[in-house]
PDB file of N, CA and C in Angstrom:
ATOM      1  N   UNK A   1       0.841  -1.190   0.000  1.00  0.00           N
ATOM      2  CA  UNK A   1       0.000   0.000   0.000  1.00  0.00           C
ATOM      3  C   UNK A   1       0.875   1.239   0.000  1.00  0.00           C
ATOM      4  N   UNK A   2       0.213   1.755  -0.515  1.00  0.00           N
ATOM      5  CA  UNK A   2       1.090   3.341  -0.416  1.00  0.00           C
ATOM      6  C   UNK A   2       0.475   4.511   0.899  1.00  0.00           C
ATOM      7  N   UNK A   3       1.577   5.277   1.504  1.00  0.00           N
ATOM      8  CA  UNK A   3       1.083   5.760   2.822  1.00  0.00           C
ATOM      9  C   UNK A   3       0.057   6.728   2.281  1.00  0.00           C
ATOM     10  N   UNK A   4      -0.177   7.277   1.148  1.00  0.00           N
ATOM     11  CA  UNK A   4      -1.034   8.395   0.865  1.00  0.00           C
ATOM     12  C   UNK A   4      -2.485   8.001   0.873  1.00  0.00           C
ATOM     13  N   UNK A   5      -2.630   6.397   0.495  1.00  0.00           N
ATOM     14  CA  UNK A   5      -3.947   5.770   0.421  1.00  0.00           C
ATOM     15  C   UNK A   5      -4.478   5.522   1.893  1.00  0.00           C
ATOM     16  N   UNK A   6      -3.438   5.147   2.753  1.00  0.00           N
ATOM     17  CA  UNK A   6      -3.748   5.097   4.284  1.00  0.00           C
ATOM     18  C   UNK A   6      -4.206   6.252   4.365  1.00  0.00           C
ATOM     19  N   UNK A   7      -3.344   7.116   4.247  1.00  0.00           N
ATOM     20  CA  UNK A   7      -3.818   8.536   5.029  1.00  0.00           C
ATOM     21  C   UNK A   7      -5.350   8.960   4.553  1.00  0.00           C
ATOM     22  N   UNK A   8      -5.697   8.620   2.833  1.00  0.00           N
ATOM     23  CA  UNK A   8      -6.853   9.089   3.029  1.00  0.00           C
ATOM     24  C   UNK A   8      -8.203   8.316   3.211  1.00  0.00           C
ATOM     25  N   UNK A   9      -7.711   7.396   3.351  1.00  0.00           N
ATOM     26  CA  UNK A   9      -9.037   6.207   3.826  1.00  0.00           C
ATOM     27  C   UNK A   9      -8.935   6.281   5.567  1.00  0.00           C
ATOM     28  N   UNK A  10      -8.089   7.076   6.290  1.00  0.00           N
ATOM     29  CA  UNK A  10      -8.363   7.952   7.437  1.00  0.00           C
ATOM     30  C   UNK A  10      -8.823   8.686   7.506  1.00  0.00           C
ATOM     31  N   UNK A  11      -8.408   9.509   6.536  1.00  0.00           N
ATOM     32  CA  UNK A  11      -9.378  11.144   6.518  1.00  0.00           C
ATOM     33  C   UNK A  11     -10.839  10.579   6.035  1.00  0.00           C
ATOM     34  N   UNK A  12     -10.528   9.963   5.493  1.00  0.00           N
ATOM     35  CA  UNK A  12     -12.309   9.499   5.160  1.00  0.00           C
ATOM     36  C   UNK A  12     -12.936   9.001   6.183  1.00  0.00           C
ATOM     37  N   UNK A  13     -12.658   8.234   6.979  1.00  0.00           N
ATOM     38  CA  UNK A  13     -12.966   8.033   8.492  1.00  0.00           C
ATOM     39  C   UNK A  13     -13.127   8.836   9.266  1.00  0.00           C
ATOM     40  N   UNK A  14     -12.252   9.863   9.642  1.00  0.00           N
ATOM     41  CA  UNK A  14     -12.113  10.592  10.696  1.00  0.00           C
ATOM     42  C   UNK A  14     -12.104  12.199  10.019  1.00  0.00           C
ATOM     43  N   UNK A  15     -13.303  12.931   9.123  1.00  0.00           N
ATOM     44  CA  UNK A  15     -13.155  14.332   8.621  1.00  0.00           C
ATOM     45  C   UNK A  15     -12.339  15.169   9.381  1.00  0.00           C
ATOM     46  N   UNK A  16     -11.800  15.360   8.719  1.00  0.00           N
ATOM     47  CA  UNK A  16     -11.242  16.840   9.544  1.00  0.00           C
ATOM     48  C   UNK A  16      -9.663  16.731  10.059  1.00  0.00           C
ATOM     49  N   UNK A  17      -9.202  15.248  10.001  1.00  0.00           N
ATOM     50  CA  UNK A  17      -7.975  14.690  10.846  1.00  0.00           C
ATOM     51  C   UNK A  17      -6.693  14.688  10.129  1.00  0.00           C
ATOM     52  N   UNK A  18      -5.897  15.411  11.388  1.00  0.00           N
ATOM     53  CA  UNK A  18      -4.726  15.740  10.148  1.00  0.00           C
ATOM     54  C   UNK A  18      -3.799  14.230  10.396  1.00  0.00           C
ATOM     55  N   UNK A  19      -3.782  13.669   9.317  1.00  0.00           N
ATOM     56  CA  UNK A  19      -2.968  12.316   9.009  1.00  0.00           C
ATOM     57  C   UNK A  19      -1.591  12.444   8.624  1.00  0.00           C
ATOM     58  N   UNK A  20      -0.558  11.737   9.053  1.00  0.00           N
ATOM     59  CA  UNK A  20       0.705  11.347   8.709  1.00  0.00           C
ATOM     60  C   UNK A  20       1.111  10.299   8.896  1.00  0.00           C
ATOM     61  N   UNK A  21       1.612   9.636   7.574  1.00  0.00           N
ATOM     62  CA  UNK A  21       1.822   7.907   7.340  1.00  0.00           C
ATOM     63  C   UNK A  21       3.023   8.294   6.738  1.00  0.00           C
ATOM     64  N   UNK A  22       4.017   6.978   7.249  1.00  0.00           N
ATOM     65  CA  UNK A  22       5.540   6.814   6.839  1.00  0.00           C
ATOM     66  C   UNK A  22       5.490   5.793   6.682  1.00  0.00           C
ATOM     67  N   UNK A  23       6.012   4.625   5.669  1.00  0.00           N
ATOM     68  CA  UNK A  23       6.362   3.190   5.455  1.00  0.00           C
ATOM     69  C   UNK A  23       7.675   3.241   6.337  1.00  0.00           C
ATOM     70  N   UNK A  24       7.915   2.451   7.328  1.00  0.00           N
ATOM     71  CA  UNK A  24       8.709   2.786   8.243  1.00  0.00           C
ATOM     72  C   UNK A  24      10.172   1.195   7.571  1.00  0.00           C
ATOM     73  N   UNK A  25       9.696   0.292   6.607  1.00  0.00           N
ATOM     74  CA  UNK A  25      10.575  -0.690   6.403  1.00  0.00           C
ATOM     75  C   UNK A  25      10.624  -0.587   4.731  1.00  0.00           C
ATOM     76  N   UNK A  26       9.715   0.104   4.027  1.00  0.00           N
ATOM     77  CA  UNK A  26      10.176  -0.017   2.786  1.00  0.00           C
ATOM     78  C   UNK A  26       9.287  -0.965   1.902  1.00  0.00           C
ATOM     79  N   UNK A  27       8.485  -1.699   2.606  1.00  0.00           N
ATOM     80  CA  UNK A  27       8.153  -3.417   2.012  1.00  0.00           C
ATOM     81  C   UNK A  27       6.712  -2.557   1.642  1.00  0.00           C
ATOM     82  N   UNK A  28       5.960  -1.656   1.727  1.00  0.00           N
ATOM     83  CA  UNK A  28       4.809  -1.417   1.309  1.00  0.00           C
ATOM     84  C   UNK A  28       3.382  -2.284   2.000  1.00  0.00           C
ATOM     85  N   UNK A  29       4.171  -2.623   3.294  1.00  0.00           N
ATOM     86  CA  UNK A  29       2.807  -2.874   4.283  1.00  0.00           C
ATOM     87  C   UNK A  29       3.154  -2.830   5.936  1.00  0.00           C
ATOM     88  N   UNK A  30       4.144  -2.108   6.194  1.00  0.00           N
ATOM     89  CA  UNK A  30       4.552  -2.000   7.821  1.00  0.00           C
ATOM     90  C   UNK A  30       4.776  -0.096   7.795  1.00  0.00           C
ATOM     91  N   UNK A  31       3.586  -0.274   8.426  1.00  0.00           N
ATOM     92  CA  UNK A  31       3.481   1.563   8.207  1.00  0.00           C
ATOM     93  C   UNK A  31       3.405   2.387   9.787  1.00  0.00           C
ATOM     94  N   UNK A  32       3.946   3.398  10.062  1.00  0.00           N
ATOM     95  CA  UNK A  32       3.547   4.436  11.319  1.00  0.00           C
ATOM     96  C   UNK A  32       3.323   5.542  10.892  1.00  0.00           C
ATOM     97  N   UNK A  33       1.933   6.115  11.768  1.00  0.00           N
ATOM     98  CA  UNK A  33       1.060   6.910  11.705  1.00  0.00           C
ATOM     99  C   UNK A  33       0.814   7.934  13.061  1.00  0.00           C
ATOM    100  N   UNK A  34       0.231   9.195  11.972  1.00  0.00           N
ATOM    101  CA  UNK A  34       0.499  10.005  13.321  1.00  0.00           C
ATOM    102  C   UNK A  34      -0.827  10.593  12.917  1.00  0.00           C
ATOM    103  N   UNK A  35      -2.133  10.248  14.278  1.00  0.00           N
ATOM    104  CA  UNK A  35      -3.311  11.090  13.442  1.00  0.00           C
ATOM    105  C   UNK A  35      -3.735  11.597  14.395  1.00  0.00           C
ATOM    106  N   UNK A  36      -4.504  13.158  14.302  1.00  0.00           N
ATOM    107  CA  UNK A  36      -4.659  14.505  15.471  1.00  0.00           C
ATOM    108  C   UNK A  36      -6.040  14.723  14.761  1.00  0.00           C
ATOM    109  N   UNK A  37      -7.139  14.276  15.762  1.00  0.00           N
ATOM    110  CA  UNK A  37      -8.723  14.133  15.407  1.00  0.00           C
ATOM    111  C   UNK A  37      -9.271  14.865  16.663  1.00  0.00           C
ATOM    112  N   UNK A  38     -10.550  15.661  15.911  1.00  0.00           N
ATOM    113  CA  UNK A  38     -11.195  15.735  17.246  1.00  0.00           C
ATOM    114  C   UNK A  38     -11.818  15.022  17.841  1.00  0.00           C
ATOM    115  N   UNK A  39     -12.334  14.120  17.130  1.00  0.00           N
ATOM    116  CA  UNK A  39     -13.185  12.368  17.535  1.00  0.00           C
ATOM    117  C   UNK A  39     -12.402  11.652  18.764  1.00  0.00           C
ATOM    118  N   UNK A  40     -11.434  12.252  18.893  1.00  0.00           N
ATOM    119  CA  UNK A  40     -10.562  11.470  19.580  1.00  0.00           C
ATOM    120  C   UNK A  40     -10.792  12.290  21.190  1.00  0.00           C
ATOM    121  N   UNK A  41     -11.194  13.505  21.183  1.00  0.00           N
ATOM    122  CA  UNK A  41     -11.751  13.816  22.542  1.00  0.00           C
ATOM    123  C   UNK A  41     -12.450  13.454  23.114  1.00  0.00           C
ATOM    124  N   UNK A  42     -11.998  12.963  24.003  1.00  0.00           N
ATOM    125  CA  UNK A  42     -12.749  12.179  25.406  1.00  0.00           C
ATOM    126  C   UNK A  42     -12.724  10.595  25.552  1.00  0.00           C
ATOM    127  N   UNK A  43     -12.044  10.523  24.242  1.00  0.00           N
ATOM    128  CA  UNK A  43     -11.602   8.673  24.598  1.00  0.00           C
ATOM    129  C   UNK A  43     -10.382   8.157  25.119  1.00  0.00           C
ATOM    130  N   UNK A  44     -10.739   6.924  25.813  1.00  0.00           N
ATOM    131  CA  UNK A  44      -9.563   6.375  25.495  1.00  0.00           C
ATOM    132  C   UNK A  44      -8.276   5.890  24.584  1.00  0.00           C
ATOM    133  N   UNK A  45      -6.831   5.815  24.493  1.00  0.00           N
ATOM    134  CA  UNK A  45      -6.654   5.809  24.058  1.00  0.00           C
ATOM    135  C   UNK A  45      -6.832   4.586  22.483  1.00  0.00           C
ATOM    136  N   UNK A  46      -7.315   3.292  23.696  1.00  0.00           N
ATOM    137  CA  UNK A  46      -7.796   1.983  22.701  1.00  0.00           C
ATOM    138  C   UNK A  46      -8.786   2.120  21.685  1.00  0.00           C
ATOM    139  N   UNK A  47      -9.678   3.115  22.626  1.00  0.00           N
ATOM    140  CA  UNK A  47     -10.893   3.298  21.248  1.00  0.00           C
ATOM    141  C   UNK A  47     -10.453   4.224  20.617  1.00  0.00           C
ATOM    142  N   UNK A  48      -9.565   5.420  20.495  1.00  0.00           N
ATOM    143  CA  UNK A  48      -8.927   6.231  19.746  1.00  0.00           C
ATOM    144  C   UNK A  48      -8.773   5.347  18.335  1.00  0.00           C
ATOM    145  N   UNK A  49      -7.542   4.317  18.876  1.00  0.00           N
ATOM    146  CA  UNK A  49      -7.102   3.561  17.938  1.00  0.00           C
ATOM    147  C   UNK A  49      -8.269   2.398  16.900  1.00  0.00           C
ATOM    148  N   UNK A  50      -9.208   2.174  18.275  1.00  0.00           N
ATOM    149  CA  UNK A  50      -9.743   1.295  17.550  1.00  0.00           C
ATOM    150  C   UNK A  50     -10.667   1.933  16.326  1.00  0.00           C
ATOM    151  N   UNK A  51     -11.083   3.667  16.400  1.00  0.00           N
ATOM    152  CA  UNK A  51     -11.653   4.349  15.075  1.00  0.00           C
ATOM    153  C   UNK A  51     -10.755   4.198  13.757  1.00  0.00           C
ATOM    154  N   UNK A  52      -9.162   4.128  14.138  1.00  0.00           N
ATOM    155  CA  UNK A  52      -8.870   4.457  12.856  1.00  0.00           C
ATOM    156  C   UNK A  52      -8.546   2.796  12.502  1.00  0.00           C
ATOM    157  N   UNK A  53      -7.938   2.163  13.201  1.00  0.00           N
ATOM    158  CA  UNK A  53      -8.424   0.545  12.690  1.00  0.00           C
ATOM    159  C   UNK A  53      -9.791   0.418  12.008  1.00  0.00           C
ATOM    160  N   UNK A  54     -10.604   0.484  12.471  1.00  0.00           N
ATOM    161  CA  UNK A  54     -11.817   0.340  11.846  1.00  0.00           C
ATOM    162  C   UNK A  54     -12.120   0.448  10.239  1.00  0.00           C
ATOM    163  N   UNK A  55     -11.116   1.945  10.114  1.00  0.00           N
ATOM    164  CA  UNK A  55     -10.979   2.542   8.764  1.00  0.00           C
ATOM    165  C   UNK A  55     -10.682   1.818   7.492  1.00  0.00           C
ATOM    166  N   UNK A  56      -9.248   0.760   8.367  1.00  0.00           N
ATOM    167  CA  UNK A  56      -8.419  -0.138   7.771  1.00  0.00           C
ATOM    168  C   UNK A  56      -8.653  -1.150   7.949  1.00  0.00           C
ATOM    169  N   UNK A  57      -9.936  -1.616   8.212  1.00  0.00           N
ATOM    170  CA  UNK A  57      -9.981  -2.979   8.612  1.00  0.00           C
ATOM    171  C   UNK A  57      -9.886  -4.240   7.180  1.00  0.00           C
ATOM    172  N   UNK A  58     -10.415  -3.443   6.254  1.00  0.00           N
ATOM    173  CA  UNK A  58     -10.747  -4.950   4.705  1.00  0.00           C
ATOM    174  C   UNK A  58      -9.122  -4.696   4.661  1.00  0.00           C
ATOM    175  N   UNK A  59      -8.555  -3.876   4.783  1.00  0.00           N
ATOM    176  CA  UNK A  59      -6.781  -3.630   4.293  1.00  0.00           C
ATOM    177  C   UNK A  59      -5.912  -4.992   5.475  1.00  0.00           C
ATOM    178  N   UNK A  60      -6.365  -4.218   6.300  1.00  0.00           N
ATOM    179  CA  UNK A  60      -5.446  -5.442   7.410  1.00  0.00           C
ATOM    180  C   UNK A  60      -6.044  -6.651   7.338  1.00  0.00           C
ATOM    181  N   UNK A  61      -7.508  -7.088   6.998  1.00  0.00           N
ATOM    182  CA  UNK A  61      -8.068  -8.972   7.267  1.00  0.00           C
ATOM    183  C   UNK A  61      -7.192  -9.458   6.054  1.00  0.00           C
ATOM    184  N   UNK A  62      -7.143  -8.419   4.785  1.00  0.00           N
ATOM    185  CA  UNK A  62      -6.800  -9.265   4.002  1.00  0.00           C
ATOM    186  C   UNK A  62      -5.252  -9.356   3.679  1.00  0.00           C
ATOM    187  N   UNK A  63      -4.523  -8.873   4.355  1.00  0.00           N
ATOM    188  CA  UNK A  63      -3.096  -8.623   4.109  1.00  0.00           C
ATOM    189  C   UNK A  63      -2.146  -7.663   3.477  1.00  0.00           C
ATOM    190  N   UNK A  64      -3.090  -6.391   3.197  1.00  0.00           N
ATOM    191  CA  UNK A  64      -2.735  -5.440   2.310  1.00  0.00           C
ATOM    192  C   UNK A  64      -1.556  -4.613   3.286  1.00  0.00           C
ATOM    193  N   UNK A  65      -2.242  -4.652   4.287  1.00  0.00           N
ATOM    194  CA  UNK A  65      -1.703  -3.571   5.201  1.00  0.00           C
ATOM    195  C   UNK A  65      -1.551  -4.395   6.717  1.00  0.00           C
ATOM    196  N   UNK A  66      -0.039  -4.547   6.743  1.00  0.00           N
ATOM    197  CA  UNK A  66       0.570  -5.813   7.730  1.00  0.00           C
ATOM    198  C   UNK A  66       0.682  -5.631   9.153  1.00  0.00           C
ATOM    199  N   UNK A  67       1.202  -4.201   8.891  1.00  0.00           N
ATOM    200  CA  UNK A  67       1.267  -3.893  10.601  1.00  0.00           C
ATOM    201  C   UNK A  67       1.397  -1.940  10.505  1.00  0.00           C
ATOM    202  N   UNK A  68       0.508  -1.312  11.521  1.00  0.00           N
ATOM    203  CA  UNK A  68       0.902  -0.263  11.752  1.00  0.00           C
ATOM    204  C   UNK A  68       0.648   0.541  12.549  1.00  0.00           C
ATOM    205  N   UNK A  69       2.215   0.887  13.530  1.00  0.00           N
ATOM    206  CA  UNK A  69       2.098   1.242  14.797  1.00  0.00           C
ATOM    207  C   UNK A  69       1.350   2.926  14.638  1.00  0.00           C
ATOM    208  N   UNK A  70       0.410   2.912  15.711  1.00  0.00           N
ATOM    209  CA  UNK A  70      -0.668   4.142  15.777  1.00  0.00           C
ATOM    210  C   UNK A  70      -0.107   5.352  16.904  1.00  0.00           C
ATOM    211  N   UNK A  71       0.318   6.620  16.362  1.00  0.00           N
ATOM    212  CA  UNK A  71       0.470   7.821  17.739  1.00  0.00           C
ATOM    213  C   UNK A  71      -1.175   8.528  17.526  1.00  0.00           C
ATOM    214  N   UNK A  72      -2.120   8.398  18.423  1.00  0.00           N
ATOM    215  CA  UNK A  72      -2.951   9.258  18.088  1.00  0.00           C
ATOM    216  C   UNK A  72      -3.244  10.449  19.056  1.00  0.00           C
ATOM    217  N   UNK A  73      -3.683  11.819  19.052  1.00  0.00           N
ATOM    218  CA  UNK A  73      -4.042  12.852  19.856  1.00  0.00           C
ATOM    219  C   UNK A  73      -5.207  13.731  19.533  1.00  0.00           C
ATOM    220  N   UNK A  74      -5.631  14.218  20.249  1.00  0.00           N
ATOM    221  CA  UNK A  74      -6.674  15.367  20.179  1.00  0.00           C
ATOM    222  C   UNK A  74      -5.741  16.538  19.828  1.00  0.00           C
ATOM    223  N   UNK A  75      -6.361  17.843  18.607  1.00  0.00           N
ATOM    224  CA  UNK A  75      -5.539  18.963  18.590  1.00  0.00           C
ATOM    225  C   UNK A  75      -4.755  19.420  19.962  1.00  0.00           C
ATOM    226  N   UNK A  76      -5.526  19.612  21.074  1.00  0.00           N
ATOM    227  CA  UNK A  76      -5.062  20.309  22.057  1.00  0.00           C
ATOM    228  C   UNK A  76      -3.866  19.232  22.874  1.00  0.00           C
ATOM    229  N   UNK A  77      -3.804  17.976  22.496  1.00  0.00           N
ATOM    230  CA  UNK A  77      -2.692  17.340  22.819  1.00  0.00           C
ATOM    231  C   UNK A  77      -1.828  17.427  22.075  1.00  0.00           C
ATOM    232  N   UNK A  78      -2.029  17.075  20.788  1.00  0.00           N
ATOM    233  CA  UNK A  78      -0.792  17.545  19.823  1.00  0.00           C
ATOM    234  C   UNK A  78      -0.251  18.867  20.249  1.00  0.00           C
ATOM    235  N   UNK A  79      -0.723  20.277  20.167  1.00  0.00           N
ATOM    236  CA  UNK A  79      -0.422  21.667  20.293  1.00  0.00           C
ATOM    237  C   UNK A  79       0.816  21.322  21.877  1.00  0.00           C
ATOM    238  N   UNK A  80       0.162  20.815  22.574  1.00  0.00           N
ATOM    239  CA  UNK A  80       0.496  20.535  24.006  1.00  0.00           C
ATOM    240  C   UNK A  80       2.397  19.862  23.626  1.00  0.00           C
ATOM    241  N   UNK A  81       2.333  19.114  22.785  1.00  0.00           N
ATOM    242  CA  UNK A  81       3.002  18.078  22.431  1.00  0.00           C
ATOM    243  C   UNK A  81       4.556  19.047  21.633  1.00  0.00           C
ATOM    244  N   UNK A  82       3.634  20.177  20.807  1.00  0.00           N
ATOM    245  CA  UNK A  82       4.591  21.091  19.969  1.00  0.00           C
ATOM    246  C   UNK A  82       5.070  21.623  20.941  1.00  0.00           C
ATOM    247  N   UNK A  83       4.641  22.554  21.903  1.00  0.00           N
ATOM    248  CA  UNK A  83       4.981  23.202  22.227  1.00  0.00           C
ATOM    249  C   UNK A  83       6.274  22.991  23.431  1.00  0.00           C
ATOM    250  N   UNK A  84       5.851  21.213  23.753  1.00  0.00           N
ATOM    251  CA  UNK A  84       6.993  20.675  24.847  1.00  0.00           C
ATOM    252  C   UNK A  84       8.558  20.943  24.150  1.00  0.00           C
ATOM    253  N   UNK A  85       7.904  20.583  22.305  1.00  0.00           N
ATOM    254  CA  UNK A  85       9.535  19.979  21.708  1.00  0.00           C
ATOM    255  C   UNK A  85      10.483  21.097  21.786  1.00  0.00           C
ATOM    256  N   UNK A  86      11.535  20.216  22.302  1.00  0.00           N
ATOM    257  CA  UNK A  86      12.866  20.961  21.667  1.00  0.00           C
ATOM    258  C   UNK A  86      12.890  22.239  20.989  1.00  0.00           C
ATOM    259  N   UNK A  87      13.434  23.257  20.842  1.00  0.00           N
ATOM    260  CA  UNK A  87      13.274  24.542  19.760  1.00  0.00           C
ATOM    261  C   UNK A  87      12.057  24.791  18.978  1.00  0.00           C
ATOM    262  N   UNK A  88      11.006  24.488  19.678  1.00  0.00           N
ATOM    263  CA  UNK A  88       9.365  24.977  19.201  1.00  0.00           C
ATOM    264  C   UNK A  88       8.896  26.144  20.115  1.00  0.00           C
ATOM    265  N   UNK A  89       8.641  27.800  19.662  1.00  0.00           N
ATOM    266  CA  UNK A  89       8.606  28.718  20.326  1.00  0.00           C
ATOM    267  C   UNK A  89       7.120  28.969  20.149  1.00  0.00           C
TER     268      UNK A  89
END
């Protein structure tokens, strides 16, 4: 799979969510993702994950899409998150 098709069969899931997918091995199915939803306020983090799984689910039963580790946040955690890093003013 290509990370751009992940990302938008997320955004299609989750409107509004800013998505970032990296093939983290090269092989075109072991991918990490970084997705900042507002859907994601007030959950846990499992059901966070389990929305955007959901997204990907015919991709992962059938082997398209093998493994891929999930960072997910609410805007105001991400912002929270910028503002910790290193040389972010």
């Amino acid at each position: 799979m290509d990370p751009r098709e992940i990302e938008a069969l997320i955004q299609a899931a989750l409107p509004g969510a800013k998505v970032q997918v990296e093939d983290t091995v090269g092989d075109g199915n072991h991918f990490q993702a970084v997705v900042v939803a507002e859907q994601f306020q007030g959950l846990p983090l499992i059901k966070q994950h389990r929305l955007v799984n959901e997204a990907l689910k015919p991709y992962l039963q059938d082997g398209r899409l093998h493994a891929l580790a999930l960072r997910t946040f609410t805007p105001s955690q991400w912002e929270e998150l910028r503002r910790a890093a290193p040389g972010s003013a």
